[in-house]
Protein backbone atom coordinates (compact mmCIF):
# COMPACT_ATOMS: atom_id res chain seq x y z
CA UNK A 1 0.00 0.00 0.00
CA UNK A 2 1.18 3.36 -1.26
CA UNK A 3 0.77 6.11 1.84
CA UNK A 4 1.42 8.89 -0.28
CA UNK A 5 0.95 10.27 -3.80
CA UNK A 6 4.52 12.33 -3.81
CA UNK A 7 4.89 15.64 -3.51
CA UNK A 8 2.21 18.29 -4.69
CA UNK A 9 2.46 21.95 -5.99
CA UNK A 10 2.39 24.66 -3.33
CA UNK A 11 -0.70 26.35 -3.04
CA UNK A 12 -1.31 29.69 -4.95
CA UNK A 13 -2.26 33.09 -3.81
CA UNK A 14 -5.85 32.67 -4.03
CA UNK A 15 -5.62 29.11 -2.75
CA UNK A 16 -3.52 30.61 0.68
CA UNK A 17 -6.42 33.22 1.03
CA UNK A 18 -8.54 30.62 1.34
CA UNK A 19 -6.70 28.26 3.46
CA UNK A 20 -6.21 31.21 5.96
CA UNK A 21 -10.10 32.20 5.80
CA UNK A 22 -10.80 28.40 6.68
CA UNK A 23 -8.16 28.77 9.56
CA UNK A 24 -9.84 31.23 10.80
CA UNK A 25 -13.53 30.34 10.90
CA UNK A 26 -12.47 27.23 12.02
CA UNK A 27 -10.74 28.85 14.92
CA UNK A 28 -13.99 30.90 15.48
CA UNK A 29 -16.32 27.63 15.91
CA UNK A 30 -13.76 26.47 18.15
CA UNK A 31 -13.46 29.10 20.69
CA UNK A 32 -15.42 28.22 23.17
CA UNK A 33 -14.46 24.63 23.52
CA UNK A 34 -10.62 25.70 23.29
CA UNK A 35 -11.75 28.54 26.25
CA UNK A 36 -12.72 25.56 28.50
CA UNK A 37 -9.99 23.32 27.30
CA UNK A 38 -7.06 26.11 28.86
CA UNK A 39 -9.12 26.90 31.73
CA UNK A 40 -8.19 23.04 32.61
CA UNK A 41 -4.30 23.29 31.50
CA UNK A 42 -2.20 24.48 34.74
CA UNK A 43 0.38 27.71 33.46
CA UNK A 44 3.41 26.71 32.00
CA UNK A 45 1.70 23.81 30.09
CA UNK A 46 -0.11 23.64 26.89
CA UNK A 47 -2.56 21.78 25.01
CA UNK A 48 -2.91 20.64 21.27
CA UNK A 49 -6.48 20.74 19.53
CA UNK A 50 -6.88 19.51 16.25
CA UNK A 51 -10.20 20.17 14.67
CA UNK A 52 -12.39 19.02 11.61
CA UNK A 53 -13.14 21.99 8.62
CA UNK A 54 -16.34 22.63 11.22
CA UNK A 55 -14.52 23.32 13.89
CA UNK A 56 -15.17 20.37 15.72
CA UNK A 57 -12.68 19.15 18.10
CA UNK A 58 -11.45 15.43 17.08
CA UNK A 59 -8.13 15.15 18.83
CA UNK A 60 -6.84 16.91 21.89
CA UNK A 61 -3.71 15.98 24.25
CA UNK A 62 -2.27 18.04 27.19
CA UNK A 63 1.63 18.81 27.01
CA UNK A 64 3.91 19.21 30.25
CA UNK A 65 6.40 21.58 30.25
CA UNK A 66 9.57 19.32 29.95
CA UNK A 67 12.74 19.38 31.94
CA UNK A 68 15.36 17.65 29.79
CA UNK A 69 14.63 16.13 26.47
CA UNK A 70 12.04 17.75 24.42
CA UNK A 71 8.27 16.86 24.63
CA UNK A 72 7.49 15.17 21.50
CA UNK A 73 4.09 14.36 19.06
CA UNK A 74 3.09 12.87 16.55
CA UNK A 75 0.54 13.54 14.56
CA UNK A 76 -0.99 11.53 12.18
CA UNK A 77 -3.74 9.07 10.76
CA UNK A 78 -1.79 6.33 12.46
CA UNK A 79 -3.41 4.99 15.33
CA UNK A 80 -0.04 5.04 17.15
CA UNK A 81 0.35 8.61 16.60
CA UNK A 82 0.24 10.45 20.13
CA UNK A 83 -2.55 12.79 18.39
CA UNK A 84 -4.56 10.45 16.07
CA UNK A 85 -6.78 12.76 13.75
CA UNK A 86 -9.57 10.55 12.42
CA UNK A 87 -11.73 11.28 9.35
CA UNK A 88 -9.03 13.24 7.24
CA UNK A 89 -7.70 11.11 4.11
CA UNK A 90 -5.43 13.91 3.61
CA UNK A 91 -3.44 13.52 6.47
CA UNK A 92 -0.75 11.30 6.32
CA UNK A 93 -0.19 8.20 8.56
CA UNK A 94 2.62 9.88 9.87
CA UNK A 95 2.10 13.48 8.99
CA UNK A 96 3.72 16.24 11.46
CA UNK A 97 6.18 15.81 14.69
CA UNK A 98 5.32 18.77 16.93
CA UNK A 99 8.34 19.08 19.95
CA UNK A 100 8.51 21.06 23.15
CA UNK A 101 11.64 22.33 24.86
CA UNK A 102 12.10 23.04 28.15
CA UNK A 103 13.22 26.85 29.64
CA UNK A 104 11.93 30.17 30.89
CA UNK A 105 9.00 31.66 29.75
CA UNK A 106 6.33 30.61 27.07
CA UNK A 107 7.40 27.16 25.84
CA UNK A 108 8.98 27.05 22.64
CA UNK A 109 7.15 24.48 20.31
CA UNK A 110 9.28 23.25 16.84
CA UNK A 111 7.52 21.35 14.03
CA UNK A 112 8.56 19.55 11.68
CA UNK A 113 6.21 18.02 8.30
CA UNK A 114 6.72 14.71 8.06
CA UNK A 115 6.37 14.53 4.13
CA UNK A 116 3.10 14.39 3.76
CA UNK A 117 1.23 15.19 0.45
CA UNK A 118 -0.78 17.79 2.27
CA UNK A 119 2.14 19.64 3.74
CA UNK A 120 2.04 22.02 6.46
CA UNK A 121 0.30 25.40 6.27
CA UNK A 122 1.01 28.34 9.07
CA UNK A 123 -1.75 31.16 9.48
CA UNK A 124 -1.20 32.60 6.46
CA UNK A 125 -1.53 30.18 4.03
CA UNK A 126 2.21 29.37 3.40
CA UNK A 127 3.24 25.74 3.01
CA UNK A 128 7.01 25.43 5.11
CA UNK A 129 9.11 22.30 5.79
CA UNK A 130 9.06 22.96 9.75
CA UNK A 131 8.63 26.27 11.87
CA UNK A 132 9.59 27.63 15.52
CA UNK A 133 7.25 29.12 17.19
CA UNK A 134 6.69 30.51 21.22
CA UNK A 135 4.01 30.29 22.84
CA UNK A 136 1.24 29.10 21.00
CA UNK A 137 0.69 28.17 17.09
CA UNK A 138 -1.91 27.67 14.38
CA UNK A 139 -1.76 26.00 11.07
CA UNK A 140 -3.64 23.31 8.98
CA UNK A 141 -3.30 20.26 7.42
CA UNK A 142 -5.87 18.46 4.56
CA UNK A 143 -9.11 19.45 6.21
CA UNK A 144 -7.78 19.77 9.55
CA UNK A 145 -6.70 22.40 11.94
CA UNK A 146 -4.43 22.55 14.56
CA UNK A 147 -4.61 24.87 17.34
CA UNK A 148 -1.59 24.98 20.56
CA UNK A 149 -2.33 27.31 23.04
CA UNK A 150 -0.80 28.26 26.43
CA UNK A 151 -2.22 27.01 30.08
CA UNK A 152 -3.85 29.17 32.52
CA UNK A 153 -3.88 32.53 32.31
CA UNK A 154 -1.79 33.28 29.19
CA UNK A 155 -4.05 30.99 27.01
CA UNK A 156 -6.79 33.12 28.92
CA UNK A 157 -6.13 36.17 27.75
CA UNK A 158 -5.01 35.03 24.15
CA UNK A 159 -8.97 34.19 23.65
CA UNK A 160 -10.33 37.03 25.42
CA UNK A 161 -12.28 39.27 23.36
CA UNK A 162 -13.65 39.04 20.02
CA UNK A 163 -12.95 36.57 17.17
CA UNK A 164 -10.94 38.66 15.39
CA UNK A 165 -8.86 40.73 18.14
CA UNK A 166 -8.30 36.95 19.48
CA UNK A 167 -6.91 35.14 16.26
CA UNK A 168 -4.78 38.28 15.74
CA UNK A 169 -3.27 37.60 19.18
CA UNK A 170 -3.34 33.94 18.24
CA UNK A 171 -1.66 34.29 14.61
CA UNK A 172 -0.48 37.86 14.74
CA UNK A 173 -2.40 38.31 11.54
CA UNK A 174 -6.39 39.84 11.11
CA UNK A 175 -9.04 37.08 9.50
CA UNK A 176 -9.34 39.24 6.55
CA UNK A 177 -5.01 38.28 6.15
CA UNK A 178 -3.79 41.70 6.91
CA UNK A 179 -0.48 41.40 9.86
CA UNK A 180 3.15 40.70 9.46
CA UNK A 181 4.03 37.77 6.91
CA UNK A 182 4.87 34.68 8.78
CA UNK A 183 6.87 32.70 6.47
CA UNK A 184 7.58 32.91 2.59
CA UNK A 185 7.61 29.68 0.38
CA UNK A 186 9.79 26.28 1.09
CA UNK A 187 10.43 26.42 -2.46
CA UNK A 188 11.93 30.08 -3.02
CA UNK A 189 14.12 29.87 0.20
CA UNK A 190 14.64 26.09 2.02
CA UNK A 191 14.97 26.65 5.54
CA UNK A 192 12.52 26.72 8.88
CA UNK A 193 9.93 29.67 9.33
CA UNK A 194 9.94 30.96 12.67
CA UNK A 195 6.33 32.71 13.76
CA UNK A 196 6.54 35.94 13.98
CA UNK A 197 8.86 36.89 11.23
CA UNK A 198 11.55 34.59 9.35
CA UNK A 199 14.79 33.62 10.35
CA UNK A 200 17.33 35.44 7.51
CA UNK A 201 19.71 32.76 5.61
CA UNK A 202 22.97 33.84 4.51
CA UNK A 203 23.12 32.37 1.12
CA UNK A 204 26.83 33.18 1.09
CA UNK A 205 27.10 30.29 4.05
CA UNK A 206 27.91 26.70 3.38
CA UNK A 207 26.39 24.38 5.84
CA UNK A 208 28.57 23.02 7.74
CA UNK A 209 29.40 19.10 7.37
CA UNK A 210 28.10 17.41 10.75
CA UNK A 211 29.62 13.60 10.23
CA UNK A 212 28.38 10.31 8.92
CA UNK A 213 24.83 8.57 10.10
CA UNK A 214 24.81 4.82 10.11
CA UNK A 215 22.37 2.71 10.13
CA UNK A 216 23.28 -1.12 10.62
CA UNK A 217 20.73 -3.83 11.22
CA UNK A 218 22.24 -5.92 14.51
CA UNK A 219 20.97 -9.38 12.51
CA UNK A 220 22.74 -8.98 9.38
CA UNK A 221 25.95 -9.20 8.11
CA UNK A 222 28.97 -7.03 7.76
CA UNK A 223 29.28 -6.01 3.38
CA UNK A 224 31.72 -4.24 1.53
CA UNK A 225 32.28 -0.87 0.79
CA UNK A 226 30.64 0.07 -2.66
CA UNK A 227 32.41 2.67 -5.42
CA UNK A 228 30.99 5.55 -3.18
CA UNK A 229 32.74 4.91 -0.12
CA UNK A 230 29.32 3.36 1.51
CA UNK A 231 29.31 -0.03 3.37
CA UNK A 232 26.27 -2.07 2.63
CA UNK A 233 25.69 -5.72 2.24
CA UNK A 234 23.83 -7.61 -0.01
CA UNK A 235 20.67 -7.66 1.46
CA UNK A 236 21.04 -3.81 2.02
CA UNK A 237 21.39 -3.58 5.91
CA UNK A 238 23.91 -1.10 6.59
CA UNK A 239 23.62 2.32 5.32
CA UNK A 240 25.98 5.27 5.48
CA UNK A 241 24.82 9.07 4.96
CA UNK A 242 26.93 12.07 5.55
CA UNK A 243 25.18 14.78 6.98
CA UNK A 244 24.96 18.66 6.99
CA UNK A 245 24.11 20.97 9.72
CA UNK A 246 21.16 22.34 6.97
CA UNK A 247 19.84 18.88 6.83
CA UNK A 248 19.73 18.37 11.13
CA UNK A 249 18.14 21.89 11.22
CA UNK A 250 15.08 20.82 8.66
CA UNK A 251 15.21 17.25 10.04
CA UNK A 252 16.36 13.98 8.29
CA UNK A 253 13.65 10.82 8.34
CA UNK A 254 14.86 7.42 8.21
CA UNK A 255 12.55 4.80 7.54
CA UNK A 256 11.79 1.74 4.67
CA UNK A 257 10.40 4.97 2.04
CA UNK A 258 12.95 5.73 0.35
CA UNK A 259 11.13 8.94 -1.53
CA UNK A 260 10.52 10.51 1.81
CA UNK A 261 13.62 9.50 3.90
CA UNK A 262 17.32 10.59 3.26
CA UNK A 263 18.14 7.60 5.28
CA UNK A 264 16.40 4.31 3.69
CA UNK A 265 17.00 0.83 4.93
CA UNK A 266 15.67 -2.40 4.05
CA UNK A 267 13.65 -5.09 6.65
CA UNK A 268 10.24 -4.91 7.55
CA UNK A 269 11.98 -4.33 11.24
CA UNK A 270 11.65 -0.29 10.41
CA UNK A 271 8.58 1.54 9.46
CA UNK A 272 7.99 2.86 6.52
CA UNK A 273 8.55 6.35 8.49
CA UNK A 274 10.51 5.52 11.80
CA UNK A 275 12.25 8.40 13.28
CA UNK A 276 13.48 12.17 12.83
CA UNK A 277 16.84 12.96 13.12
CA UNK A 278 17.81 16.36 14.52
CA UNK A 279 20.95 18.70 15.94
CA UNK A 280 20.66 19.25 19.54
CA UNK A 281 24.07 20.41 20.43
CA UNK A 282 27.85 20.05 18.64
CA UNK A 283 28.42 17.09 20.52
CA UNK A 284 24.11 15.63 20.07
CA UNK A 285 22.05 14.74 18.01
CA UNK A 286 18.07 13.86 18.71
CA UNK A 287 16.02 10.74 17.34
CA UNK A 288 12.68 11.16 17.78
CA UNK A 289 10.21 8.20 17.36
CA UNK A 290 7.77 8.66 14.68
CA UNK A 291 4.78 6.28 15.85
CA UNK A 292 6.88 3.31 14.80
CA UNK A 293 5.79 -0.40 15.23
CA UNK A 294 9.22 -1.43 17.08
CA UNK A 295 10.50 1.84 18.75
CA UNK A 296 13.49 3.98 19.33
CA UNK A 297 15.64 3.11 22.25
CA UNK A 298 18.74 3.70 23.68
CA UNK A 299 21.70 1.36 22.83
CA UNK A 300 21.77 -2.23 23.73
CA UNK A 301 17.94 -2.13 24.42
CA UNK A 302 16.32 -3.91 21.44
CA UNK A 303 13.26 -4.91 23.43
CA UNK A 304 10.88 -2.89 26.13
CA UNK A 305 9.32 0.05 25.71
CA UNK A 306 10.02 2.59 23.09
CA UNK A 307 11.10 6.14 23.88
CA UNK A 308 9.94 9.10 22.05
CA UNK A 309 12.98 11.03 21.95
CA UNK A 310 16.23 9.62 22.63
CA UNK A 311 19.95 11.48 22.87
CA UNK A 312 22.03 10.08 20.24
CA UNK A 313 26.88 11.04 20.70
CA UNK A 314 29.31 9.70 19.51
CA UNK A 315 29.62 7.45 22.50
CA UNK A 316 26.26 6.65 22.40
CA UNK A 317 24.27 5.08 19.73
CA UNK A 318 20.54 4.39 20.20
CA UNK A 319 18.24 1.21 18.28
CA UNK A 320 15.23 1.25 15.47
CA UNK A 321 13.64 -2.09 16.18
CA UNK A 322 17.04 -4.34 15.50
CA UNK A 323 18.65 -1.37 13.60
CA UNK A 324 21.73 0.28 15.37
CA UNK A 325 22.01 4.40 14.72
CA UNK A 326 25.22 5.62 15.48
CA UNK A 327 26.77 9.06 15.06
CA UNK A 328 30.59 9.64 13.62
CA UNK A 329 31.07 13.54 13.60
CA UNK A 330 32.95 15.46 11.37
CA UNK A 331 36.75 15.95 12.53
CA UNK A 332 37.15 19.87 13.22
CA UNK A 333 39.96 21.44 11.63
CA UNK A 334 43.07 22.49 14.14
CA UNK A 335 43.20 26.30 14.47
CA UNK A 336 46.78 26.96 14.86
């Protein structure tokens, strides 16, 4: 079974007007149900509401501020997605991985679209490979809305008011589309829209190389390397990919698809989809756990339960199902 069609043109002007008129009336009908839903979230906390083209809540979960790894979600068709959105063929089994990250202040949410056929859309109507956002977010997906808002008090006062003065607070931008412009296209500029405004790219910047990813199933056997410097075996169970800081930032997928992940293995131990690679630190990298049927652990645990984010060093490798991920970072130059 196919999941997804490939990838689709981005949406044109009129087409974003629309999308961001939905997003709005759709925020409208939900109001009062997302009013009660904050009044029950304790500050510092959030909660994610996704929503049918009515309005109509269909999926909802609570999100605790973390205090080490980042909170993570996905959402999907899947019914092991954390937030399972029923009813929506346009959604992907595995469509978006929304994360949370600890610190001071309004929690800082970054999402990242899974490769669905739908995309992601923020508030006004732009279709971007993953955003940043603080404090709370709206965007769509095939029919379906998605709503995060702040606990307590904050969240409060964010739907206070009218429907309009409130989804300008929400979205920064008025329901007829006037406000600041939130992203511009994945296609005219590849990187990661921050809400709010959009984080400048120096063109005139390389990324910078961040190592080799390898994936190696623990059950198969040790290959050759090929003309391109990459060991595999026969049968396709080890993989090599060297990666860019560009590539962490956006996040890399590894999974059985190889159209939609950089990183593709073979064995029906991985998902089709199974995890998101991104940077954490210079010396970290993060592997999130994309609703996959055997997990993501941490090394030298191949059975139990899975994790949904685990820290991956060089010391440190971390499992998909029977797969071993390890991380071999670039050597830095000596500065003499």
């Amino acid at each position: 079974m196919i999941e997804d069609s490939g990838p689709q043109p981005h949406p044109g002007a009129d087409e974003r007007a629309e999308d961001q008129m939905a997003l709005a009336s759709c925020f409208s009908r939900a109001r009062p149900i997302l009013t009660a839903l904050v009044a029950g979230v304790k500050e510092g906390d959030a909660v994610i509401v996704a929503t049918d083209q009515n309005g109509f809540p269909v999926a909802q979960r609570v999100v605790e501020r973390p205090k080490d790894l980042p909170h993570a979600v996905v959402i999907g068709r899947h019914n092991r997605c954390a937030l399972a959105i029923p009813g929506d063929s346009r959604v992907s089994l595995r469509h978006l991985l929304l994360t949370g990250w600890p610190g001071q202040g309004p929690m800082r949410f970054r999402g990242y679209d899974l490769g669905g056929r739908a995309g992601v859309l923020l508030a006004d109507g732009k279709r971007v490979p993953g955003f940043s956002a603080h404090g709370q977010v709206a965007l769509a997906f095939g029919r379906t809305s998605l709503f995060v808002l702040p606990g307590g008090a904050a969240g409060q006062n964010i739907l206070a008011g009218e429907d309009a003065e409130s989804f300008r607070k929400l979205t920064g931008l008025d329901t007829s589309g006037a406000g600041h412009r939130l992203a511009i296209s994945a296609m005219a500029e590849p990187g990661v829209a921050e809400i709010g405004g959009y984080r400048p790219i120096d063109v005139e910047v390389r990324p910078e190389p961040r190592g080799l990813l390898r994936l190696r199933s623990t059950k198969g056997t040790r290959g050759r390397s090929t003309s391109r410097g990459r060991r595999r075996d026969e049968s396709g169970q080890v993989r090599e990919l060297e990666v860019d800081s560009e590539q962490l930032q956006r996040g890399l997928l590894i999974g059985r698809y190889s159209d939609r992940c950089s990183l593709a293995g073979q064995g029906r131990n991985l998902s089709r989809v199974h995890a998101l690679v991104t940077e954490e630190g210079p010396s970290s990298l993060l592997v999130y756990d994309l609703a996959s049927t055997n997990g993501v652990r941490p090394s030298g645990q191949s059975e139990g339960p899975s994790h949904s984010v685990v820290r991956l060093t060089p010391d440190d490798p971390c499992m998909l199902g029977h797969f071993e991920l390890s991380w071999v970072p670039s050597d830095k130059p000596t500065i003499h």
